[in-house]
Protein backbone atom coordinates (compact mmCIF):
# COMPACT_ATOMS: atom_id res chain seq x y z
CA UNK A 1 44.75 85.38 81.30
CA UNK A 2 48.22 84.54 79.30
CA UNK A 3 51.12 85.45 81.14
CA UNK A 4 53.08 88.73 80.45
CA UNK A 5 56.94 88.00 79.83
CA UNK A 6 59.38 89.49 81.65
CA UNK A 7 62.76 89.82 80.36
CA UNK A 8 63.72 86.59 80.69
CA UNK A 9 61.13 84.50 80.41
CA UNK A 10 57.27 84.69 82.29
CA UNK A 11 56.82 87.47 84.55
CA UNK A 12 56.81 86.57 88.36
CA UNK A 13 55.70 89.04 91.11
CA UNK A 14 58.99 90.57 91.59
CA UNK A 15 58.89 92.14 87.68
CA UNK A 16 55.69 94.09 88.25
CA UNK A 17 56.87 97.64 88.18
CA UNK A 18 54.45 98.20 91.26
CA UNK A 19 56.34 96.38 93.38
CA UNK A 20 59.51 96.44 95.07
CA UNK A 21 62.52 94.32 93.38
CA UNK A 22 63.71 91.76 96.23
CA UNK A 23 67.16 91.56 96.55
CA UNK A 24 68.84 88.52 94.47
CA UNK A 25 70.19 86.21 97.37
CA UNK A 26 74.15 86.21 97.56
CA UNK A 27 76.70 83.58 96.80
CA UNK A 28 79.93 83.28 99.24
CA UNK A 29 82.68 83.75 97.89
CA UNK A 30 83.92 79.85 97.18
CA UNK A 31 87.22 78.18 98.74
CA UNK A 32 88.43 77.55 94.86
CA UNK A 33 87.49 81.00 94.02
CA UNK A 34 89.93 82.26 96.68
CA UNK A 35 92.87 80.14 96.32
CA UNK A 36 92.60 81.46 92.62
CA UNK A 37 92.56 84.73 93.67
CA UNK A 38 95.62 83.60 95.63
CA UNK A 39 97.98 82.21 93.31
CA UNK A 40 96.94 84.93 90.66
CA UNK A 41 98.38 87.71 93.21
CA UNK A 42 101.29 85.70 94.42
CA UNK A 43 102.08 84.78 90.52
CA UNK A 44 102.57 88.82 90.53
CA UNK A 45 105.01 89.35 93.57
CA UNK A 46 108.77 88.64 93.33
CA UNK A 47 111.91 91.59 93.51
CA UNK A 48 111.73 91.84 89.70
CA UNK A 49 108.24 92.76 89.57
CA UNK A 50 105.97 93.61 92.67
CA UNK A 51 107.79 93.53 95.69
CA UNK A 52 104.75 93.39 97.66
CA UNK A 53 100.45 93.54 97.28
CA UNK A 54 97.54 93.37 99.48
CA UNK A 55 94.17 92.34 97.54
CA UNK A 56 90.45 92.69 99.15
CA UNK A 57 87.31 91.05 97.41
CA UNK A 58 84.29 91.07 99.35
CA UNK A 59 80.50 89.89 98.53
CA UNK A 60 77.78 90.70 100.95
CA UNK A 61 79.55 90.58 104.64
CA UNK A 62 82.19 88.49 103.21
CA UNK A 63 85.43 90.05 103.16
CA UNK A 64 88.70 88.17 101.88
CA UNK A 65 92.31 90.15 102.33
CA UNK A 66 95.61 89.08 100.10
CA UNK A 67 98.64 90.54 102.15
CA UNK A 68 101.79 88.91 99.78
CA UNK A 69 105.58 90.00 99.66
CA UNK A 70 107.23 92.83 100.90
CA UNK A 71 106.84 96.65 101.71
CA UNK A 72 110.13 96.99 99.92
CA UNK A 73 112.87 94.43 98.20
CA UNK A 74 114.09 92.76 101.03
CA UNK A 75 112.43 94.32 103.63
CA UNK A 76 109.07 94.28 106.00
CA UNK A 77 106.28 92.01 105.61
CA UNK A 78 103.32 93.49 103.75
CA UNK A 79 100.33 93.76 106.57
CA UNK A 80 96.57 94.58 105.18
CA UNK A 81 97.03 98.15 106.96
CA UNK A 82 100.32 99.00 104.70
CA UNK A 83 99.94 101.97 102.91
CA UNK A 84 100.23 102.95 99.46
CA UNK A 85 100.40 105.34 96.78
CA UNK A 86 97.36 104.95 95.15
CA UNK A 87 97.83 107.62 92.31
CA UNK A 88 95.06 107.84 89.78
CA UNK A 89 92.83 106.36 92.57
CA UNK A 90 92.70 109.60 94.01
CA UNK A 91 90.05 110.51 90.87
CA UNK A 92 87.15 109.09 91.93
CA UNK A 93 87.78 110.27 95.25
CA UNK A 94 87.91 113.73 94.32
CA UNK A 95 84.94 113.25 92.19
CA UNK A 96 82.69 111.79 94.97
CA UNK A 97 83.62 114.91 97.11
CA UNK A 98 82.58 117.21 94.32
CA UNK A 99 79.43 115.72 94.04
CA UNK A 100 78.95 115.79 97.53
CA UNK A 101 80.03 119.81 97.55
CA UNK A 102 77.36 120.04 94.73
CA UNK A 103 74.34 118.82 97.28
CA UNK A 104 75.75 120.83 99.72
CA UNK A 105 74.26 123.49 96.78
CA UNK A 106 78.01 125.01 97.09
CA UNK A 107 78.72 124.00 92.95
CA UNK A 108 76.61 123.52 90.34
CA UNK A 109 77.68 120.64 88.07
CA UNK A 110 76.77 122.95 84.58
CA UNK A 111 77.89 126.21 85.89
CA UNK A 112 81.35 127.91 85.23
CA UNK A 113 84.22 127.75 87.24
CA UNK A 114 84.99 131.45 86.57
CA UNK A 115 83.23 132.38 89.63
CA UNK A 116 86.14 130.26 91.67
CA UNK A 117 88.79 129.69 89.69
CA UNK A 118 88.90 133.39 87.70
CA UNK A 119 92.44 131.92 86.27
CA UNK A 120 90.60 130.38 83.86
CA UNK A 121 88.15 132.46 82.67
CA UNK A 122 88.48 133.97 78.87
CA UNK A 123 90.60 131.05 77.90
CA UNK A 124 92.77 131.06 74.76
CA UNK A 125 93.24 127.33 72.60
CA UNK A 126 95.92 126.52 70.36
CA UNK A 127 95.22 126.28 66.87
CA UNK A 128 97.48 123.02 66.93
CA UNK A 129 98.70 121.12 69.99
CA UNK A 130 102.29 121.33 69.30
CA UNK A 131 101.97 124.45 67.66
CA UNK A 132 103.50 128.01 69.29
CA UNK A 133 101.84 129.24 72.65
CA UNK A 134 100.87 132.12 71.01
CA UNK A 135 99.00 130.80 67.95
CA UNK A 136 95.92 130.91 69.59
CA UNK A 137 92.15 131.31 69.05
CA UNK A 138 89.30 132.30 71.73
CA UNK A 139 87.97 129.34 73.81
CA UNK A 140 84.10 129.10 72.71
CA UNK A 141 82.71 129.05 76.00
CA UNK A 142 83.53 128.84 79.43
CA UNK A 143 84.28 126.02 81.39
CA UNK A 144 82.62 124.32 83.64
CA UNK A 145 82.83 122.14 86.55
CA UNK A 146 80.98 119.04 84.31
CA UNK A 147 83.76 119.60 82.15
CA UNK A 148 86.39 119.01 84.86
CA UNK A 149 84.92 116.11 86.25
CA UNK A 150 84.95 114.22 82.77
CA UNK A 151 88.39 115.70 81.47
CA UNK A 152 86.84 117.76 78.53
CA UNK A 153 87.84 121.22 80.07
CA UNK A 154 90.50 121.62 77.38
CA UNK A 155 93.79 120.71 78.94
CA UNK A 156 95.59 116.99 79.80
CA UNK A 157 97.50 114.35 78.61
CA UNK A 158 96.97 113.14 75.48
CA UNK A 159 99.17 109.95 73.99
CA UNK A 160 100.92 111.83 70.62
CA UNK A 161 102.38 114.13 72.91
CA UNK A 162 104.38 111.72 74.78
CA UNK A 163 105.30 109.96 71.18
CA UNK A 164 106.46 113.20 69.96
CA UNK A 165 110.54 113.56 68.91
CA UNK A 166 110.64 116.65 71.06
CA UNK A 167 108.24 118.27 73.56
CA UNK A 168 105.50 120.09 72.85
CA UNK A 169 105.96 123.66 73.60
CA UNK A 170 103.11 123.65 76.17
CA UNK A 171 104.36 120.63 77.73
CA UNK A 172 107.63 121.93 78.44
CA UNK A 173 106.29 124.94 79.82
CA UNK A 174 104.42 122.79 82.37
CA UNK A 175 107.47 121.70 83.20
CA UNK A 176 108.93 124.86 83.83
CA UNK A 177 106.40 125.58 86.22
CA UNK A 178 106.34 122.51 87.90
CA UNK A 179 102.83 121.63 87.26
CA UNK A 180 103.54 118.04 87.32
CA UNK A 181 100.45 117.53 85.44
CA UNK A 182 101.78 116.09 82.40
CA UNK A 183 103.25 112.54 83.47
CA UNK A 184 104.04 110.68 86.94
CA UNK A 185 102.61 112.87 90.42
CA UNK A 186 105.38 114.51 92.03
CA UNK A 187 103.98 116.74 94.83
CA UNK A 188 108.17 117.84 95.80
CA UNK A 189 107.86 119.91 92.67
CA UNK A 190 104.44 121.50 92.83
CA UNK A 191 104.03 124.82 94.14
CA UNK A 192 100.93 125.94 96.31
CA UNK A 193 97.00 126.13 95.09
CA UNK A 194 97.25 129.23 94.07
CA UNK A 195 100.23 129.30 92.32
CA UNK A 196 99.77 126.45 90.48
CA UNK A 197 96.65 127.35 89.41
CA UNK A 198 97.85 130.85 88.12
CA UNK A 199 100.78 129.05 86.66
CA UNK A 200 98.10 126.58 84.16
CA UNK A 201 96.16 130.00 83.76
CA UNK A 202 98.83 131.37 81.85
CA UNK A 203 99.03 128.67 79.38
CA UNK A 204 96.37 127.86 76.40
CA UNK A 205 94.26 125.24 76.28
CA UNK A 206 94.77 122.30 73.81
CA UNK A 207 91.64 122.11 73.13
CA UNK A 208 88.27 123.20 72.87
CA UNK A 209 86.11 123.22 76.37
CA UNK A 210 83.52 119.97 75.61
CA UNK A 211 85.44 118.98 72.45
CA UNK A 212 87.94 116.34 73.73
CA UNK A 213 88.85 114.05 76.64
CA UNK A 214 92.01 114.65 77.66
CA UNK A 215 93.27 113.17 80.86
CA UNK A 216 94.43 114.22 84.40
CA UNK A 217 94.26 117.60 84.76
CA UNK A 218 90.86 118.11 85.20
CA UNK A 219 91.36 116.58 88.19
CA UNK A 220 94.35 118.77 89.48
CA UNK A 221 92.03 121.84 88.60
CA UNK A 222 88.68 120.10 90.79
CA UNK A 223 91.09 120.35 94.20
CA UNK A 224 91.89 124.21 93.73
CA UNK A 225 87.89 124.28 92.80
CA UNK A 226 86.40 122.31 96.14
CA UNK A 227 89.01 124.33 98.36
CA UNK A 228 87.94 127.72 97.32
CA UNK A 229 84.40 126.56 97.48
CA UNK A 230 84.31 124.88 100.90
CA UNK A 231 86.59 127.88 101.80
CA UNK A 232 88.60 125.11 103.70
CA UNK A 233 92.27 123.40 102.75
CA UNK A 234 91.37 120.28 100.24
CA UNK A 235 92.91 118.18 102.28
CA UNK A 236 89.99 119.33 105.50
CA UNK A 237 87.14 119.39 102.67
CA UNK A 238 88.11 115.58 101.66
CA UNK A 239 87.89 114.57 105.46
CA UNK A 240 84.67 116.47 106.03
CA UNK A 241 82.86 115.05 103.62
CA UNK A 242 84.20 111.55 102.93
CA UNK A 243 87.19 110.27 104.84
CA UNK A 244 85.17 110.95 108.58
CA UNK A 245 81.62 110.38 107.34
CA UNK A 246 82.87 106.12 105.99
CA UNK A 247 85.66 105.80 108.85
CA UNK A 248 88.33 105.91 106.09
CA UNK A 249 91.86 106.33 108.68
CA UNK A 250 94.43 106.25 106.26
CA UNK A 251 93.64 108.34 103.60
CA UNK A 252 95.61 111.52 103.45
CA UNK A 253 98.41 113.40 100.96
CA UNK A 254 100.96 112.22 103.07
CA UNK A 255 101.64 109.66 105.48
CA UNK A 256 103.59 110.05 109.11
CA UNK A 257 103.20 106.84 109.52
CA UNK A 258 106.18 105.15 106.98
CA UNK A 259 106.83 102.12 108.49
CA UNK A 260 103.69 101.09 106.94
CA UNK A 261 104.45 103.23 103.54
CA UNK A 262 105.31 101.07 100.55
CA UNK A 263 108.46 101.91 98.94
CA UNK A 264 107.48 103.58 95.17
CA UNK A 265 109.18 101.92 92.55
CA UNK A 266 110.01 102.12 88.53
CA UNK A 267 110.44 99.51 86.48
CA UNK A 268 113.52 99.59 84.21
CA UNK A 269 115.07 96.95 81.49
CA UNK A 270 118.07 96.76 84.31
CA UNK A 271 115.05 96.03 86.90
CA UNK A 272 113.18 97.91 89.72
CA UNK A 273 114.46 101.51 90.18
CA UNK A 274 113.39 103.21 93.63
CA UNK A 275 111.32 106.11 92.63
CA UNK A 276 110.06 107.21 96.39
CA UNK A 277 111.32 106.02 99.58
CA UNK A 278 108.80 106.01 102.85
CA UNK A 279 110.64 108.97 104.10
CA UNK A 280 110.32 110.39 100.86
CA UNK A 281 107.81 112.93 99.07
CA UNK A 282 105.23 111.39 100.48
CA UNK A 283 106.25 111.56 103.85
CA UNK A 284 105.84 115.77 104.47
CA UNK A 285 102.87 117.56 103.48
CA UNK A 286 102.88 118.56 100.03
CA UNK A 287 102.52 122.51 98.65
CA UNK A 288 99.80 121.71 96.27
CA UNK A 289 97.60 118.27 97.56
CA UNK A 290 97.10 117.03 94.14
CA UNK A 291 93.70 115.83 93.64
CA UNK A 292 94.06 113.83 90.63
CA UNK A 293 97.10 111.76 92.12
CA UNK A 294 98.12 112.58 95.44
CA UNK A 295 96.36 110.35 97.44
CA UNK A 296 98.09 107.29 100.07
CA UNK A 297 95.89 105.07 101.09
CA UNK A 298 95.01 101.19 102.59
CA UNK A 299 92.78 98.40 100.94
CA UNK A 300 90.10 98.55 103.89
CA UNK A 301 89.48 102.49 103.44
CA UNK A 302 89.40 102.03 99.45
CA UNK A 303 86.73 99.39 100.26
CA UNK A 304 84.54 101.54 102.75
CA UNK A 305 84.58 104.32 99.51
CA UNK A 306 83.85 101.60 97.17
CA UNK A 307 80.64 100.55 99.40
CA UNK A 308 79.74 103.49 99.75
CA UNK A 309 79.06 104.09 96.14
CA UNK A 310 77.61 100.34 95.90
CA UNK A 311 75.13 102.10 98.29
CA UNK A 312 74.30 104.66 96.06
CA UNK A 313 75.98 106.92 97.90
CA UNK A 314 75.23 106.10 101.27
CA UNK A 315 75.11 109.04 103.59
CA UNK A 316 77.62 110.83 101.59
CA UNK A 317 76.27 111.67 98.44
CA UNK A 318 73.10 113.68 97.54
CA UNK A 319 70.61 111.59 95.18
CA UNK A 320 70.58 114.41 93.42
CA UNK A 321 73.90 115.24 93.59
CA UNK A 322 75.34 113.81 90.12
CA UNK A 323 71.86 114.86 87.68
């Protein structure tokens, strides 16, 4: 009997469909591959670029750690447990504890958020983006927590608006709320859950729910969400459900612990501007723990999340969870 082909070349026991796949055998990660990996991230750490990095790459039970520079110009030693600021990061947290709220049968991924989050129910969308907050149309539908978690609900940043000669109106009036959802986190300026989520209620959409991917936001909007739906702070819902359940330490919207806090920094055409101290914002618990940026955290607990979902979710996540 000829041979059936596999994908590659002749099928072998392992690509009958009635049979288990057995796993590919795993190659160590190589001497030369390291000391690459090593000069790469020291070629990126000086006091005119990044003061300091720690780098983790791990195959199998392998696990390699890069602790270079400094926590700040001219100060401690980087150790693998300093702590960072690990901004849009915080996304794919947030997601993976929405999905896990959603097994809990507590969300439903296609359902609207109207039943939590009434502030943005009966939305309004501008006919232009940098048109007047009042020229408006009806949004065409609801929105819905699928729409959150892939930034289509209708509100975000978009790249013209930050190219624009002036503000856009409803950019500016972000600002005047102190959203600090349009640009760099800044939890100083954000006011509390409920609040803030009143204050984005009050402002059109840009665009059409499930017409356009527009980014942040969505995120912002999934904390208030999993808070009112675990009836618990975000903060105690992240820890619940993640941060206990994979022995994550570190991960929190602030950080007591700032000898181990990075200093934040900007870069400017003069050179690196301090942009958050370890005593700074991140030091005191915030009003509004931003779920789309908020986050501080260490390389090892970013590597128990990123197992986890190499796992397939481990004991975290629901199979069924993300269908």
């Amino acid at each position: 009997m000829a041979g059936v082909r596999g994908r590659y070349g002749p099928a072998t026991s392992d690509d009958r469909p009635d049979r288990p796949r057995r796993p590919r055998p795993r190659e160590a990660l190589s001497t030369e591959g390291l000391d690459r990996l090593h000069a790469v991230a020291a070629g990126h750490v000086g006091d005119e670029c990044v003061p300091g990095l720690v780098a983790l790459v791990a195959r199998g039970d392998q696990v390699h750690v890069e602790a270079l520079g400094r926590l700040a110009v001219g100060g401690h030693a980087v150790a693998r447990d300093s702590i960072f600021r690990i901004a849009s990061t915080t996304k794919p947290i947030t997601a993976a504890v929405t999905l896990a709220l959603v097994g809990e049968g507590l969300l439903e991924l296609d359902e609207p958020v109207d039943r939590l989050v009434p502030e943005l129910s009966a939305r309004r969308v501008l006919r232009q983006t940098d048109g007047p907050l009042d020229d408006v149309v009806p949004a065409a539908r609801a929105i819905t927590v699928r729409d959150l978690l892939i930034f289509t609900f209708g509100f975000g940043m978009a790249m013209e608006m930050f190219a624009a000669p002036e503000p856009w109106p409803v950019v500016a009036a972000t600002e005047e709320l102190g959203l600090a959802t349009i640009g760099p986190p800044d939890p100083d300026r954000q006011p509390d859950p409920d609040t803030w989520i009143s204050g984005l209620g009050s402002l059109p959409l840009l665009a059409q729910p499930g017409e356009r991917w527009l980014y942040n936001t969505g995120a912002s909007v999934l904390g208030v969400l999993l808070a009112r739906a675990a009836r618990q702070p975000l903060a105690d819902v992240m820890r619940s459900r993640l941060f206990d359940p994979l022995s994550m330490r570190d991960p929190a919207f602030f950080t007591t612990a700032t000898d181990r806090l990075a200093t934040g920094y900007r870069p400017t055409p003069d050179g690196l501007v301090v942009s958050d101290p370890p005593n700074g914002a991140w030091s005191r618990p915030p009003a509004f723990g931003d779920a789309a940026s908020g986050l501080v955290s260490t390389v090892d607990d970013l590597h128990a999340f990123a197992r986890m979902l190499l796992d397939g979710g481990g004991t975290v996540l629901s199979p069924v969870a993300g269908r």
